[in-house]
C-alpha atoms as a PDB file:
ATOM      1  CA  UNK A   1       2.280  -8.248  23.824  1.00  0.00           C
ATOM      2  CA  UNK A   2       1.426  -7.130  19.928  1.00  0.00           C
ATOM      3  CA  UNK A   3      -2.298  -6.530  21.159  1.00  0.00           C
ATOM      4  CA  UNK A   4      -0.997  -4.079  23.914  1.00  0.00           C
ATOM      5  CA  UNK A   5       1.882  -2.675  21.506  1.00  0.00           C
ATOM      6  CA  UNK A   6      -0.619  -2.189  18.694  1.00  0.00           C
ATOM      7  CA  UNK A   7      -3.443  -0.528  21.573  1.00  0.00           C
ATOM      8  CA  UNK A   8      -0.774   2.249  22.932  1.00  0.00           C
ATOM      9  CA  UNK A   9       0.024   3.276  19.228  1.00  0.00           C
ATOM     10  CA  UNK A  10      -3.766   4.274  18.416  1.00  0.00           C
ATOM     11  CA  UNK A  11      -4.111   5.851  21.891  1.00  0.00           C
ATOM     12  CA  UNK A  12      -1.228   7.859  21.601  1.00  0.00           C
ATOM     13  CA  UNK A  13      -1.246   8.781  17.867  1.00  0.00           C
ATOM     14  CA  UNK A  14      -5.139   9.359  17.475  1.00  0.00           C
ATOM     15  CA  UNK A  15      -5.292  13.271  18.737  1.00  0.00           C
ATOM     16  CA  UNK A  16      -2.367  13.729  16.067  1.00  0.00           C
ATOM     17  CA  UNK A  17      -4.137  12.279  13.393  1.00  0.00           C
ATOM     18  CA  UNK A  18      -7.700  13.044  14.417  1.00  0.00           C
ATOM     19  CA  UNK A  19      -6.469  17.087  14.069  1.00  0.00           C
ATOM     20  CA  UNK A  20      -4.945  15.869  10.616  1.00  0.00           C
ATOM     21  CA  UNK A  21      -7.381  14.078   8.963  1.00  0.00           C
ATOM     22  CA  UNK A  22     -10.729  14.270  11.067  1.00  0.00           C
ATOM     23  CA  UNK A  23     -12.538  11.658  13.720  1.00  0.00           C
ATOM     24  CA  UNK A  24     -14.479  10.351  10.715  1.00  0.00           C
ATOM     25  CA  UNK A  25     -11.704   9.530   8.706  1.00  0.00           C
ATOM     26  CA  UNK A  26      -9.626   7.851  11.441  1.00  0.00           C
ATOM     27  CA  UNK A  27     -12.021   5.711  13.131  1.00  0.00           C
ATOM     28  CA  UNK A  28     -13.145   4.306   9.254  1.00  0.00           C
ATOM     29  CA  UNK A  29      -8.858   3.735   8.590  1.00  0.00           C
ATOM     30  CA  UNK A  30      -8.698   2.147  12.070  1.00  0.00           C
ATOM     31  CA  UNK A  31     -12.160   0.026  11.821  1.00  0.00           C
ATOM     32  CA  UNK A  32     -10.930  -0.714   7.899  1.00  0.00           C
ATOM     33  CA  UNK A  33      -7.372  -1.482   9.324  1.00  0.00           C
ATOM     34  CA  UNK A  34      -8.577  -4.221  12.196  1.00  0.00           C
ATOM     35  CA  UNK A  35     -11.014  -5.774   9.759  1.00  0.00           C
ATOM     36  CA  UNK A  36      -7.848  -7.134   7.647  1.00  0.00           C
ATOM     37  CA  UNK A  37      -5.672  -7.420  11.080  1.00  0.00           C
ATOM     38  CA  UNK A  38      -8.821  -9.684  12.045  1.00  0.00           C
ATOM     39  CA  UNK A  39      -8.399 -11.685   8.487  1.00  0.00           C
ATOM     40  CA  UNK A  40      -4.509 -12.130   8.830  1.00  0.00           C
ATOM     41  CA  UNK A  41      -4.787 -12.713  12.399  1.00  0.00           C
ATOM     42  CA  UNK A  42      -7.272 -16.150  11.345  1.00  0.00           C
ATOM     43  CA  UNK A  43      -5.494 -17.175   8.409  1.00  0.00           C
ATOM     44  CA  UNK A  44      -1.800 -17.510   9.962  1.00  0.00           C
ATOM     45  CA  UNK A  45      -2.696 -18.227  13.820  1.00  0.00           C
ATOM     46  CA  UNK A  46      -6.027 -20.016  13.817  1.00  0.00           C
ATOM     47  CA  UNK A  47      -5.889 -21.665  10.102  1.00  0.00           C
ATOM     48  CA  UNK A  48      -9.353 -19.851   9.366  1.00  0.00           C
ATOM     49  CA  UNK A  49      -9.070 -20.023   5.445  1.00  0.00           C
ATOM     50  CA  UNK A  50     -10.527 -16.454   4.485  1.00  0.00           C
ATOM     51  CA  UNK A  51     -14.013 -16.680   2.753  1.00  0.00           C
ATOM     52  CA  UNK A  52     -15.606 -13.921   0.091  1.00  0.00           C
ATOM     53  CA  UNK A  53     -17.854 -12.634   3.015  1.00  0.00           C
ATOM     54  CA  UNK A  54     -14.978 -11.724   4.878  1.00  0.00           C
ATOM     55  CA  UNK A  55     -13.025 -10.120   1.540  1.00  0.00           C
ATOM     56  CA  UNK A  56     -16.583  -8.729   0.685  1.00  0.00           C
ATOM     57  CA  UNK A  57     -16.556  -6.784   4.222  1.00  0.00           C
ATOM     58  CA  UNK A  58     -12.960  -5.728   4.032  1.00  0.00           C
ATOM     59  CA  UNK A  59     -13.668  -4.159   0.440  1.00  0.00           C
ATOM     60  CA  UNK A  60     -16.878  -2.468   1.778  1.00  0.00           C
ATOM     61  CA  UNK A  61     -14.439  -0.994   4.448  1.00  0.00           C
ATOM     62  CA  UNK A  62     -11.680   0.149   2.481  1.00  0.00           C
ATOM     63  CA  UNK A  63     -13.821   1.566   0.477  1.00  0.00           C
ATOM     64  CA  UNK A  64     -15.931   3.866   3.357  1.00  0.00           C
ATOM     65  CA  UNK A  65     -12.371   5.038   3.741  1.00  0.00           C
ATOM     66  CA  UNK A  66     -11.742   6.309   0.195  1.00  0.00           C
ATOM     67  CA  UNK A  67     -15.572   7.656   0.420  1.00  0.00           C
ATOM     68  CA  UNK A  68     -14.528   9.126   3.661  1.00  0.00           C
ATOM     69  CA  UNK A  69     -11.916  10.884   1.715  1.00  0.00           C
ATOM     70  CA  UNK A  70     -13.542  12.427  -0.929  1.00  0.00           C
ATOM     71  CA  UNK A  71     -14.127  16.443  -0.077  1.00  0.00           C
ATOM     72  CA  UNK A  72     -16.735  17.744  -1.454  1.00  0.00           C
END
């Protein structure tokens, strides 16, 4: 039920953010946003211990999203 709970709150909420922030910027915080769901998700349910690849990847996507926020 949290997949389908978590699935009708980005349908529903992306037009409102996409005409706040921008598609770019939302589909980088939502890609960005899964990539540490994914890590939590392993680490408490499957006992996947989290490596540096996978902290390596969630830094390079945090960071597109603050890149994705600079204006220039």
């Amino acid at each position: 039920i949290i997949p389908a709970i978590c699935g009708w709150f980005i349908v529903m909420f992306f037009p409102f953010a996409i005409g706040k922030l921008g598609a770019m910027k939302v589909v980088i915080i939502v890609v960005a946003t899964q990539v540490v769901a994914s890590m939590i998700w392993d680490y408490f349910v499957d006992g996947i211990t989290v490596t540096p690849m996978k902290l390596v990847s969630a830094a390079l996507a945090f960071g597109s999203v603050i890149l994705g926020n600079m204006e220039s």
